[in-house]
Protein backbone atom coordinates (compact mmCIF):
# COMPACT_ATOMS: atom_id res chain seq x y z
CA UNK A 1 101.26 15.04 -55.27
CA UNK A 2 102.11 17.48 -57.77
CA UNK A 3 102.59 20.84 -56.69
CA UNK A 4 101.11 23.79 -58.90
CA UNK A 5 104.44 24.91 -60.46
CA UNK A 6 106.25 21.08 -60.42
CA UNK A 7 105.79 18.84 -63.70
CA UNK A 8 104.11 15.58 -62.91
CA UNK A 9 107.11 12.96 -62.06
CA UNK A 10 108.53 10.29 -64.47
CA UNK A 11 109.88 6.98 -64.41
CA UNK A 12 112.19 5.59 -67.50
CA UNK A 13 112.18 1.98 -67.92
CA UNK A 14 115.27 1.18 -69.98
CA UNK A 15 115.51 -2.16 -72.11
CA UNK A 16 115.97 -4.48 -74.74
CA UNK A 17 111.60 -4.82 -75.71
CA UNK A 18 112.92 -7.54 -78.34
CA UNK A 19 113.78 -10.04 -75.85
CA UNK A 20 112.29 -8.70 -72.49
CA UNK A 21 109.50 -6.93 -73.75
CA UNK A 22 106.65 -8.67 -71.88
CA UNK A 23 108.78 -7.92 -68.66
CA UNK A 24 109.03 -4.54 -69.44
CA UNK A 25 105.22 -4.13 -70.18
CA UNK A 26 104.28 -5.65 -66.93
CA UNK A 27 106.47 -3.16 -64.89
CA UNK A 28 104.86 -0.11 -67.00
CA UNK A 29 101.29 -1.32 -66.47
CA UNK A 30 102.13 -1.75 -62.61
CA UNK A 31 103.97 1.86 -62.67
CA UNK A 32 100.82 3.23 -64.68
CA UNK A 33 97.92 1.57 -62.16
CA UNK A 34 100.30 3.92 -59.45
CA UNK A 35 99.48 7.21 -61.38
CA UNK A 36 103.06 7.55 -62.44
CA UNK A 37 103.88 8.40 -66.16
CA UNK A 38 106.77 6.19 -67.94
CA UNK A 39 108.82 6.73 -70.59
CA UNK A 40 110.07 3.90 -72.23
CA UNK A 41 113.58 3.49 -73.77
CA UNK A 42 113.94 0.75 -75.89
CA UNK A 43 117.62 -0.78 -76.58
CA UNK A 44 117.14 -4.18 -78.30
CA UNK A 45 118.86 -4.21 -81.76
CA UNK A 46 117.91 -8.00 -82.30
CA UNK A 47 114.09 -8.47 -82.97
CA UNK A 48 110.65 -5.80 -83.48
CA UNK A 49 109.78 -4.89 -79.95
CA UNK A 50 107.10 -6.43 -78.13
CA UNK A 51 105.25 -3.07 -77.65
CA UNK A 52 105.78 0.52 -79.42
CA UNK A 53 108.28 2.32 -76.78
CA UNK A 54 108.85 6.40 -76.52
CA UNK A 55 112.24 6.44 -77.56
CA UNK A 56 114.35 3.43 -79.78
CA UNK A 57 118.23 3.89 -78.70
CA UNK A 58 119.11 0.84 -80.55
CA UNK A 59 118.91 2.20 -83.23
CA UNK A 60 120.83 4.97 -83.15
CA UNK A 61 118.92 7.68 -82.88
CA UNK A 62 120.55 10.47 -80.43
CA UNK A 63 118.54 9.26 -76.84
CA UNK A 64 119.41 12.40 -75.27
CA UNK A 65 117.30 14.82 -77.98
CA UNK A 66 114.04 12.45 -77.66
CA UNK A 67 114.19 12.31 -74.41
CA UNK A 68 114.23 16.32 -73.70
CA UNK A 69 111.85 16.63 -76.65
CA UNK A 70 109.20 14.29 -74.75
CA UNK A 71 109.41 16.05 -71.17
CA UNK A 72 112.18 14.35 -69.79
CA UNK A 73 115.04 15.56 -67.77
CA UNK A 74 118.59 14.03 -67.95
């Protein structure tokens, strides 16, 4: 339960979407049916992912920025 000062919590899923995308998806619909919010980190450098993540740290772009600039605590 959120409290009325607390942000709502998070959970990142972290991984490569290009090769274990459909994996990924699963666990983020599952996390999602709970009520929980994800944020989803995609590191795969090889292929397009399967499904648009939050943040793309493969390639290159500074993780730690996006990830404060979309809520998220490090």
């Amino acid at each position: 339960m959120v409290g009325k000062y607390r942000r709502p919590k998070k959970i990142v899923i972290l991984g490569t979407l290009d090769t274990k995308g459909e994996e990924h998806f699963f666990l983020k619909k599952r996390i999602a049916e709970r009520g929980v919010q994800t944020i989803v980190v995609d590191t795969g450098i090889m292929d397009p992912p399967h499904f648009p993540p939050d943040i793309v740290a493969g390639a290159g772009i500074g993780i730690t920025a996006k990830f404060a600039e979309i809520g998220g605590r490090i």
